[in-house]
C-alpha atoms as a PDB file:
ATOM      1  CA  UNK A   1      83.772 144.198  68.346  1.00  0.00           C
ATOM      2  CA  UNK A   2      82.061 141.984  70.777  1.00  0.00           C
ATOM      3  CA  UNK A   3      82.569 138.343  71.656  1.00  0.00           C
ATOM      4  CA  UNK A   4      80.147 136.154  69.453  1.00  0.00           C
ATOM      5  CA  UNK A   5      78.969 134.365  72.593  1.00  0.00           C
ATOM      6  CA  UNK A   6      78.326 130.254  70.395  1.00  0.00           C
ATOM      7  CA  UNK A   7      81.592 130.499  68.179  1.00  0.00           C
ATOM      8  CA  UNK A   8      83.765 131.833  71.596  1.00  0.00           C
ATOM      9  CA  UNK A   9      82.727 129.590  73.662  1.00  0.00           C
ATOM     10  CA  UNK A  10      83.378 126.753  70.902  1.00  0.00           C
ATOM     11  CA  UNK A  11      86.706 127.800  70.194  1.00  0.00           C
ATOM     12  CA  UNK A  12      87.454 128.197  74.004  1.00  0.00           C
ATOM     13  CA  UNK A  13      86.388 124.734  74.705  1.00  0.00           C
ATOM     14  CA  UNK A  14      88.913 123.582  71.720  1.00  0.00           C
ATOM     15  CA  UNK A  15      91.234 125.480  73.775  1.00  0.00           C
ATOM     16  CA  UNK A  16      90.196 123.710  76.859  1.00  0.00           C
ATOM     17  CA  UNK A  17      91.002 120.290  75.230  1.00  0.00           C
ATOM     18  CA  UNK A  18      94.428 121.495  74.438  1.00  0.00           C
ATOM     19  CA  UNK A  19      95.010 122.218  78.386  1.00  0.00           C
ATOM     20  CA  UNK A  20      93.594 118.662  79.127  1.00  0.00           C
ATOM     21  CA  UNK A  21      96.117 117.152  76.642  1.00  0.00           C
ATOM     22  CA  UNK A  22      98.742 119.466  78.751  1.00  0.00           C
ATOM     23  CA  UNK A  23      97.311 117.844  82.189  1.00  0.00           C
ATOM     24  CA  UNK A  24      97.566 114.138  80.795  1.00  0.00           C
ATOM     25  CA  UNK A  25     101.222 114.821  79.430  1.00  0.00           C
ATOM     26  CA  UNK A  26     102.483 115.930  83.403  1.00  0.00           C
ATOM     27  CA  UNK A  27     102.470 119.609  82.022  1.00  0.00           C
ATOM     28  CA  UNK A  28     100.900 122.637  83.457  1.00  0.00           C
ATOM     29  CA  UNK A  29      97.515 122.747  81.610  1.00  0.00           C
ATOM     30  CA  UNK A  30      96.998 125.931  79.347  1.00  0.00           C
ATOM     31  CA  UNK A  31      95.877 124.910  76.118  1.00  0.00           C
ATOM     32  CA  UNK A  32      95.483 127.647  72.807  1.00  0.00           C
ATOM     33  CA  UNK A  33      93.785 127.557  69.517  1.00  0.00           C
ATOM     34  CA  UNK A  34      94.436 130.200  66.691  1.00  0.00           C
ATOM     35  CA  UNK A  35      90.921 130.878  64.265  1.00  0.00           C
ATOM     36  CA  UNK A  36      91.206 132.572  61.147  1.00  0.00           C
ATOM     37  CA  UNK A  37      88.296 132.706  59.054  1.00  0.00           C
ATOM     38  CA  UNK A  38      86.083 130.789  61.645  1.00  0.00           C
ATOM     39  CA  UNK A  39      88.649 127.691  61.192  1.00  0.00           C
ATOM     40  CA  UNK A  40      90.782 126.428  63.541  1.00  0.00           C
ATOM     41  CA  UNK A  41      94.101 127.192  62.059  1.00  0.00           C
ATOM     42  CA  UNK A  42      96.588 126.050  65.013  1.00  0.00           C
ATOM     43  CA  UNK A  43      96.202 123.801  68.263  1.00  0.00           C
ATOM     44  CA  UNK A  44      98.837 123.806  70.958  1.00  0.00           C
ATOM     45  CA  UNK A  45      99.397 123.098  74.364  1.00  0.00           C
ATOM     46  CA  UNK A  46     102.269 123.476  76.909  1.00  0.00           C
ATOM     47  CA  UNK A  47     105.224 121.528  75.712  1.00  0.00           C
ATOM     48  CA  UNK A  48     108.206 122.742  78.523  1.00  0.00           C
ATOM     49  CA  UNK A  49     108.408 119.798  80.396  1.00  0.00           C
ATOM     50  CA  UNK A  50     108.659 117.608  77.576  1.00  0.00           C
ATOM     51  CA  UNK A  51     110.973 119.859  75.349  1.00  0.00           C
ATOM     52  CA  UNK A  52     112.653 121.114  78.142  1.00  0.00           C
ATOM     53  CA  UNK A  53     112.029 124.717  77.107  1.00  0.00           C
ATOM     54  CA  UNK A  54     111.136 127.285  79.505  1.00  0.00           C
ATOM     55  CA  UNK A  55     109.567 129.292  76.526  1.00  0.00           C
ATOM     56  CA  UNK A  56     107.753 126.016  74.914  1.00  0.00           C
ATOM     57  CA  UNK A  57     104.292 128.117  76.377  1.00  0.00           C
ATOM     58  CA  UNK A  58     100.913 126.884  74.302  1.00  0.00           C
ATOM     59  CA  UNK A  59     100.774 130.223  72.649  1.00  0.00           C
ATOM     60  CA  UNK A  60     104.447 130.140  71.422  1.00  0.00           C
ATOM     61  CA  UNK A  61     103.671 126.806  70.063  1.00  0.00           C
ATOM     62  CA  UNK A  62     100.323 128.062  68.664  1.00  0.00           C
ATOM     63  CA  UNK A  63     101.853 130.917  67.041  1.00  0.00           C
ATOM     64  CA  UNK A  64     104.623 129.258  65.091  1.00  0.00           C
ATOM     65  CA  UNK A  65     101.862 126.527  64.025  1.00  0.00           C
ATOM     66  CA  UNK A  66      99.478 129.054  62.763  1.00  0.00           C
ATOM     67  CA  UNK A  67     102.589 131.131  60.756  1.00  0.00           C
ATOM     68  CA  UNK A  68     103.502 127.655  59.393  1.00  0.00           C
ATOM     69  CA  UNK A  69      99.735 127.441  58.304  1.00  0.00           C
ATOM     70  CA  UNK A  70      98.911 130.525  56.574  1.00  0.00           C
ATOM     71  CA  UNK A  71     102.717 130.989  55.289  1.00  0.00           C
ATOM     72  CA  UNK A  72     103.247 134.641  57.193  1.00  0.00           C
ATOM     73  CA  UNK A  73     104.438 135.562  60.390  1.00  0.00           C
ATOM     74  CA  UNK A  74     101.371 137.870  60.711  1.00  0.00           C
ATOM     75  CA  UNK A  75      98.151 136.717  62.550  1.00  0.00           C
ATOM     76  CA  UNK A  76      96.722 140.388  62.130  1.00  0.00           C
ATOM     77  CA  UNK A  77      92.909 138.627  61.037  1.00  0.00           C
ATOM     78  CA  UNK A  78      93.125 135.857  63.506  1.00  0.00           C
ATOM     79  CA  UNK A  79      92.062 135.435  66.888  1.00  0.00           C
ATOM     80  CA  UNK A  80      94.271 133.699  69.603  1.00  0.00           C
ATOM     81  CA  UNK A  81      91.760 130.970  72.456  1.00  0.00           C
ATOM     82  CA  UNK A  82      93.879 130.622  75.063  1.00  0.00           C
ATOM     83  CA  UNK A  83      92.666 129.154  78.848  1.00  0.00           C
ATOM     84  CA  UNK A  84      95.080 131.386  80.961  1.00  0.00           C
ATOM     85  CA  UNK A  85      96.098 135.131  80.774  1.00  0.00           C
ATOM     86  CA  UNK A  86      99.362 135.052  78.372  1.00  0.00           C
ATOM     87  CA  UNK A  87     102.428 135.843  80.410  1.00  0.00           C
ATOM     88  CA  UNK A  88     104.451 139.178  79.375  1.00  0.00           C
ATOM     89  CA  UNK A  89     106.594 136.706  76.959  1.00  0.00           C
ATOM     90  CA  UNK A  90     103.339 135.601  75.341  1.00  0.00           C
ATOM     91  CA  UNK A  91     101.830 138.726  74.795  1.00  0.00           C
ATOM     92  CA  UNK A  92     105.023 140.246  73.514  1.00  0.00           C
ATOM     93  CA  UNK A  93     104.451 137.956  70.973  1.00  0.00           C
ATOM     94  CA  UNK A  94     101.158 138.995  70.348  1.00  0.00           C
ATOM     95  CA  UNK A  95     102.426 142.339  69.914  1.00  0.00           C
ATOM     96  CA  UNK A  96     105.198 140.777  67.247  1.00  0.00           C
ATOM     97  CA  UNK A  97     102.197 138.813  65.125  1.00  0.00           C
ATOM     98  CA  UNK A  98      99.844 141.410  65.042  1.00  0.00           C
ATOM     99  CA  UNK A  99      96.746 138.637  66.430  1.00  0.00           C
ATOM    100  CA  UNK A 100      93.737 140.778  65.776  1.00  0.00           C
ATOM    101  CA  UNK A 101      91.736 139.205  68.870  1.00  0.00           C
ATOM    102  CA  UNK A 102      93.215 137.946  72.319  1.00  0.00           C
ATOM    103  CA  UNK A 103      90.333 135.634  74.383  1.00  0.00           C
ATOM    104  CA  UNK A 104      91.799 134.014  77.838  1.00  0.00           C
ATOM    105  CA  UNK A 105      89.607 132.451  80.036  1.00  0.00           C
ATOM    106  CA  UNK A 106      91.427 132.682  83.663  1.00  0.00           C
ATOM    107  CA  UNK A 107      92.901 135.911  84.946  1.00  0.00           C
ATOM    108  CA  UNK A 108      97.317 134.753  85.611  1.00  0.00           C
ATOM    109  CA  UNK A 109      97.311 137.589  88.933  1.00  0.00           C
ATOM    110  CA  UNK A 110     100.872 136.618  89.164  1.00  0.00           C
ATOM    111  CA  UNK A 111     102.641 136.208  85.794  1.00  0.00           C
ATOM    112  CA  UNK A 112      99.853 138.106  83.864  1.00  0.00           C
ATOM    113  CA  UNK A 113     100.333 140.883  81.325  1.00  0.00           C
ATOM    114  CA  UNK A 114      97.553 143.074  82.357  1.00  0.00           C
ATOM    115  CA  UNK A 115      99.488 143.029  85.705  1.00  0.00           C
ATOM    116  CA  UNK A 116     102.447 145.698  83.770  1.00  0.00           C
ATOM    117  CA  UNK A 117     101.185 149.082  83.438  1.00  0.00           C
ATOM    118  CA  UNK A 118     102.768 149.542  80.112  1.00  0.00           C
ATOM    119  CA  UNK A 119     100.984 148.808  76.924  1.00  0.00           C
ATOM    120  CA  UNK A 120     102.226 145.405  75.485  1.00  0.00           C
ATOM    121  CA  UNK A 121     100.228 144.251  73.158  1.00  0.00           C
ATOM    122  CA  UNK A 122      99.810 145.761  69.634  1.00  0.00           C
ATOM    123  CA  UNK A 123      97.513 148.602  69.715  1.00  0.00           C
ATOM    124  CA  UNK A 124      94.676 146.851  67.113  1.00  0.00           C
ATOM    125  CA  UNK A 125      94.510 143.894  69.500  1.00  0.00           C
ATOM    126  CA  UNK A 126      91.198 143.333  70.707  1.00  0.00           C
ATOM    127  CA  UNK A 127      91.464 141.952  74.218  1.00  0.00           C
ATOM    128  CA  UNK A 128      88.382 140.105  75.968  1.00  0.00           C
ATOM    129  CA  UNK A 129      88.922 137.829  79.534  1.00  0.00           C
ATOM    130  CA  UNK A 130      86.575 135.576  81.343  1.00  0.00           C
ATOM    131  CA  UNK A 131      85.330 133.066  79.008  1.00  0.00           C
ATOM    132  CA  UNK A 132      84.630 129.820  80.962  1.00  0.00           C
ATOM    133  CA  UNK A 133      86.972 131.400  83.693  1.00  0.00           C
ATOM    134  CA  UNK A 134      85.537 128.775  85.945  1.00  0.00           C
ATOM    135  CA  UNK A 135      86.522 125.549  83.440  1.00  0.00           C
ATOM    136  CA  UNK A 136      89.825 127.205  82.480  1.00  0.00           C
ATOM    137  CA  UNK A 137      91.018 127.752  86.234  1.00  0.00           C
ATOM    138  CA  UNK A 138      89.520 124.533  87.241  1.00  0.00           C
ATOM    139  CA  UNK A 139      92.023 122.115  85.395  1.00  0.00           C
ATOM    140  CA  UNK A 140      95.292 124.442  86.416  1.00  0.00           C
ATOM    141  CA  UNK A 141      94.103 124.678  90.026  1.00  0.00           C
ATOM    142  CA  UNK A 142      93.323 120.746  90.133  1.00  0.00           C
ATOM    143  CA  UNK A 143      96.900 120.606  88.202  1.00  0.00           C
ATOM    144  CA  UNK A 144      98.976 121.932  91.310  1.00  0.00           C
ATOM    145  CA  UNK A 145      96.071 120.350  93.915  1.00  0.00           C
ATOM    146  CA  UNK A 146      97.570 116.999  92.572  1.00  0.00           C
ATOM    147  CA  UNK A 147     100.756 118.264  92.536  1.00  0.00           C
ATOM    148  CA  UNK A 148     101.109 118.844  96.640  1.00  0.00           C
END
């Protein structure tokens, strides 16, 4: 399966406007969409800061919304947008819903889960990195340049 370059980058950008909501709420910007059938099924941002909730990451947020949606806890024909590599939390999660597709625009060298050299993510998942790396890393970098 290869990324279908127009729908990707469409559903990244709805991603990106999640992460700009994040930014204009004071919270670090990483924003997440979850597609199923070409439909955007969940939309979610950061939320720690304002739930106090060191786990309150946009995925976490995206995955309960999209459960909620389709009325299962499995997102096995779904694909998860997010702007920054999901932490080892997140993508245990990923492992737990089954997402059929992971697409993250900015590589997370620190808190990554491609930085682990065990497998974490369920075996099906289809993983892809580097859409609109350069947009995606933008707003977080410009996040913690305002920050200083």
């Amino acid at each position: 399966m290869e990324l279908s370059v127009f729908s990707d980058k469409h559903f990244m950008k709805e991603a990106l406007k999640e992460a700009q909501k994040a930014f204009d709420a004071d919270e670090v910007p990483i924003g997440a969409v979850i597609v199923c059938g070409n439909q955007i099924i969940a939309r979610a941002h950061n939320l720690s800061e304002r739930l106090k909730d060191a786990t309150a990451h946009a995925e976490m947020q995206a995955f309960t919304a999209a459960s909620n949606f389709l009325g299962n806890k499995y997102l096995d024909e779904c694909t998860l947008y997010v702007t920054l590599e999901p932490c080892i939390m997140c993508a245990s999660a990923c492992l737990w819903t089954q997402i059929d597709k992971i697409v993250y625009g900015a590589d997370d060298k620190e808190k990554g889960f491609t930085r682990i050299k065990q497998p974490i993510i369920h075996p099906k998942t289809k993983v892809f990195s580097g859409l609109l790396e350069k947009e995606c890393s933008g707003i977080i970098k410009e996040f913690f340049r305002q920050k200083r």
